[in-house]
N, C-alpha and C. Protein backbone atom coordinates (compact mmCIF):
# COMPACT_ATOMS: atom_id res chain seq x y z
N UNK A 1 -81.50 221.63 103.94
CA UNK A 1 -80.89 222.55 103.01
C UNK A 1 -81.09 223.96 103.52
N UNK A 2 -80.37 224.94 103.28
CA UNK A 2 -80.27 226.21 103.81
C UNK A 2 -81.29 226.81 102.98
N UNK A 3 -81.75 227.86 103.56
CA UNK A 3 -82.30 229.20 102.34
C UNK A 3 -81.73 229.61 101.29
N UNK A 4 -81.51 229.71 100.02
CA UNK A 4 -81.72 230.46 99.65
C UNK A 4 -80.77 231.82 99.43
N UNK A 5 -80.32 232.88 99.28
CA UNK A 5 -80.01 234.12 99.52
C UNK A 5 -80.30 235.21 98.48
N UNK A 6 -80.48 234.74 97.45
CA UNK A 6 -81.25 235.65 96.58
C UNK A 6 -82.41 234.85 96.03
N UNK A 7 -83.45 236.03 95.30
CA UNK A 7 -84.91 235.89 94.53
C UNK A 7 -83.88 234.67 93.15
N UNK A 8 -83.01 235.04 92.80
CA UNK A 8 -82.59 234.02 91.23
C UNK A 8 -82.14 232.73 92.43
N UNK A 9 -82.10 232.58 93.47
CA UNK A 9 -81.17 231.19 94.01
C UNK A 9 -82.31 230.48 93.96
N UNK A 10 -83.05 231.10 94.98
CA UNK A 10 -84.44 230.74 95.18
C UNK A 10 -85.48 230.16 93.98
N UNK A 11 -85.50 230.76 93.16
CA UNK A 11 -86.49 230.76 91.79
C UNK A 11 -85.51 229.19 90.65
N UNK A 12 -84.03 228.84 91.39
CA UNK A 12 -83.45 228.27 90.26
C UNK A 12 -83.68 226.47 91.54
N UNK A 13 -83.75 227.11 92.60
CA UNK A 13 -84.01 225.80 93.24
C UNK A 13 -85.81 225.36 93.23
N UNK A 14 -86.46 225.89 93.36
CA UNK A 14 -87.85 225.80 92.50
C UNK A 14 -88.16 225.15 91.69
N UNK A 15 -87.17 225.73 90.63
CA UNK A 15 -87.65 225.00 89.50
C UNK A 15 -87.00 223.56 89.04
N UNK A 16 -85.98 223.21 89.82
CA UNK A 16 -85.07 221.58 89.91
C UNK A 16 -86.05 220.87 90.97
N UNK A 17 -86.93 221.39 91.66
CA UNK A 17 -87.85 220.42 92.41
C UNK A 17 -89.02 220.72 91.41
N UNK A 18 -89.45 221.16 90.07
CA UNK A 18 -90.33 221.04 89.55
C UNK A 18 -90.46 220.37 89.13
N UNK A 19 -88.88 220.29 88.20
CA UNK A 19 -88.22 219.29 87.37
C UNK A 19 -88.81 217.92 88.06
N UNK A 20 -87.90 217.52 88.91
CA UNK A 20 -88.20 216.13 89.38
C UNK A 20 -89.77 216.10 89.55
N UNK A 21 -90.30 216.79 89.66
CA UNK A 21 -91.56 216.57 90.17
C UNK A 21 -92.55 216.28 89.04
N UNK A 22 -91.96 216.68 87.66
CA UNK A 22 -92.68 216.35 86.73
C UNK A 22 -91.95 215.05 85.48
N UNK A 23 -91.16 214.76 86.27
CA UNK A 23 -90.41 213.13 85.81
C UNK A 23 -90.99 212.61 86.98
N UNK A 24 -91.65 212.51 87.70
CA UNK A 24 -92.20 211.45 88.63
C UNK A 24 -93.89 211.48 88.12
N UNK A 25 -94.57 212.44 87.69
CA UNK A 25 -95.63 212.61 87.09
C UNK A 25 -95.52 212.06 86.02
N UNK A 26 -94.98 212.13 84.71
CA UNK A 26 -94.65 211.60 84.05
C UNK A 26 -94.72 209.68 83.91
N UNK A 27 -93.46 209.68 85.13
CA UNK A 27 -93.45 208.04 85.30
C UNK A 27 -95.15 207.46 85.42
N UNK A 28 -95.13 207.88 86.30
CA UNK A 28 -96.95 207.50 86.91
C UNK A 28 -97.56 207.83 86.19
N UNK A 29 -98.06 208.35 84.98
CA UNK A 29 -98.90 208.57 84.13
C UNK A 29 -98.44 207.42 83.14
N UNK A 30 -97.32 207.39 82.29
CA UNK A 30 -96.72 205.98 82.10
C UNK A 30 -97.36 204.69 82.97
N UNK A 31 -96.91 204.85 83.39
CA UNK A 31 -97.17 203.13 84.46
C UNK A 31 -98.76 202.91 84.90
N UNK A 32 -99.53 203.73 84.78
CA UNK A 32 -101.01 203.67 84.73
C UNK A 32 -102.14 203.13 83.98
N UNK A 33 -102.44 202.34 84.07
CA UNK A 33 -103.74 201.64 83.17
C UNK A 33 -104.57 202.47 82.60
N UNK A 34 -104.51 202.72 81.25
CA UNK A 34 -105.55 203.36 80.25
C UNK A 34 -106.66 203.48 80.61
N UNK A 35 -107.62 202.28 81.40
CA UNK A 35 -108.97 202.79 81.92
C UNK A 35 -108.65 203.54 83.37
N UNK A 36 -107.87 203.92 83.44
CA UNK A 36 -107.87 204.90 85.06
C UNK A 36 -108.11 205.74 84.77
N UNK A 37 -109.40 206.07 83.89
CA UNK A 37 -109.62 207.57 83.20
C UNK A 37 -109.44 208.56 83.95
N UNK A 38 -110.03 208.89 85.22
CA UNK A 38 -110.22 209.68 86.46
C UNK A 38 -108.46 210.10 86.65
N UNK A 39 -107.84 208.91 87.48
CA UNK A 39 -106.61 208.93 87.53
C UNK A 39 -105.65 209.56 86.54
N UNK A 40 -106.03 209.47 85.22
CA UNK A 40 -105.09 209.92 84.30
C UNK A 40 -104.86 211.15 84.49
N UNK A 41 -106.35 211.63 84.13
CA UNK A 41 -106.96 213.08 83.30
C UNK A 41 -106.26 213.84 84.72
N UNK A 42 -106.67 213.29 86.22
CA UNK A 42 -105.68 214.41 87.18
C UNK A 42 -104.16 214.59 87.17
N UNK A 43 -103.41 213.41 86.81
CA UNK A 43 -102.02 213.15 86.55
C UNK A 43 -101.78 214.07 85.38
N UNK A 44 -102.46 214.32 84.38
CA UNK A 44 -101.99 214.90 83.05
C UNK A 44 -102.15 216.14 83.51
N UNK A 45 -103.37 217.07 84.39
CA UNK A 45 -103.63 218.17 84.89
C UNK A 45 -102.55 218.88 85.81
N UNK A 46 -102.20 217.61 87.27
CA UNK A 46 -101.04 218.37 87.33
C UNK A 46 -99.65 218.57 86.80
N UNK A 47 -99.93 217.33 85.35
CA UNK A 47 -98.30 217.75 84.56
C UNK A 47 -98.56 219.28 84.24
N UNK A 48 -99.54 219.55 83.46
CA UNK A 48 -99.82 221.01 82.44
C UNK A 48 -99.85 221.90 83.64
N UNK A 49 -99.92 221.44 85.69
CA UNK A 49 -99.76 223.08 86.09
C UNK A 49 -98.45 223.07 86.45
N UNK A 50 -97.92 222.41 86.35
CA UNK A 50 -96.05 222.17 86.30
C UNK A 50 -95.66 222.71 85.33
N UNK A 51 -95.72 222.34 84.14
CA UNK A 51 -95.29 222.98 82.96
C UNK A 51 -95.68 224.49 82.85
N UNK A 52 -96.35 225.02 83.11
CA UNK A 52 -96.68 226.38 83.60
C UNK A 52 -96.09 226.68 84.64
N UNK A 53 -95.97 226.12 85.30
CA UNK A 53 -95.30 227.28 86.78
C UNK A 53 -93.75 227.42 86.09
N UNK A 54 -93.38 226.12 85.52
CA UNK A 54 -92.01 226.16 85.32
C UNK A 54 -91.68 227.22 84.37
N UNK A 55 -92.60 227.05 83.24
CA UNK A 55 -92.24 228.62 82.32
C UNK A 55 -92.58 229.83 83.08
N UNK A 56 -93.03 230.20 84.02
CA UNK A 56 -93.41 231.45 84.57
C UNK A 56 -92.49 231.69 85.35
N UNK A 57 -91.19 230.47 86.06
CA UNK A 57 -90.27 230.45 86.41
C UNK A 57 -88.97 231.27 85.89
N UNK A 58 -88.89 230.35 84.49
CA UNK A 58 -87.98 230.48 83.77
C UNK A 58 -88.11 231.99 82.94
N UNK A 59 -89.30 232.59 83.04
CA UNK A 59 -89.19 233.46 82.66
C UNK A 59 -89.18 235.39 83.51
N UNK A 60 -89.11 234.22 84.74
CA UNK A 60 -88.80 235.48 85.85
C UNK A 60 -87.39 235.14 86.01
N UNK A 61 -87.06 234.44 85.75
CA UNK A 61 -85.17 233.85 86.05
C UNK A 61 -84.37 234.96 84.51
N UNK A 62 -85.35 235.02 83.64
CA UNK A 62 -84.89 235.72 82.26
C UNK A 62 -85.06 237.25 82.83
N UNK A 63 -85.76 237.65 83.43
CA UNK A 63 -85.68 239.10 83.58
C UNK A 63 -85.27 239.44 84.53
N UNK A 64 -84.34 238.71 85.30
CA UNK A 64 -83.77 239.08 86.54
C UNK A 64 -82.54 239.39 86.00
N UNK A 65 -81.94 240.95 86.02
CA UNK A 65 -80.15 241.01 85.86
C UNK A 65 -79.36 241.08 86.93
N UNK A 66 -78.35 240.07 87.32
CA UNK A 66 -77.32 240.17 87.82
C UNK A 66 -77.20 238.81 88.23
């Protein structure tokens, strides 16, 4: 895939590989055995730093005009 050409192209393709990235977290936290305590608790950790980057995303995508 090419670069990119602006900070909003850039910041909107980011966040569609977050996306997927936190429907695959998701799945696997799903499909995981309840005693994988260890396993979980990191799967759930990097959902919540996904869900954060993505709003810090979406909210630099909001104050960008043009």
């Amino acid at each position: 895939m090419s670069r990119p050409f602006s900070e909003r192209e850039s910041l909107k393709v980011e966040l569609a590989e977050l996306a997927n990235d936190l429907a695959c977290y998701r799945a696997e936290l799903d499909a995981m055995p309840l005693d994988a305590k260890t396993r979980r608790e990191m799967r759930t950790w990097q959902i919540q730093r996904v869900q954060r980057r993505m709003a810090d995303l979406e909210a630099r995508l909001a104050s960008i005009t043009g």
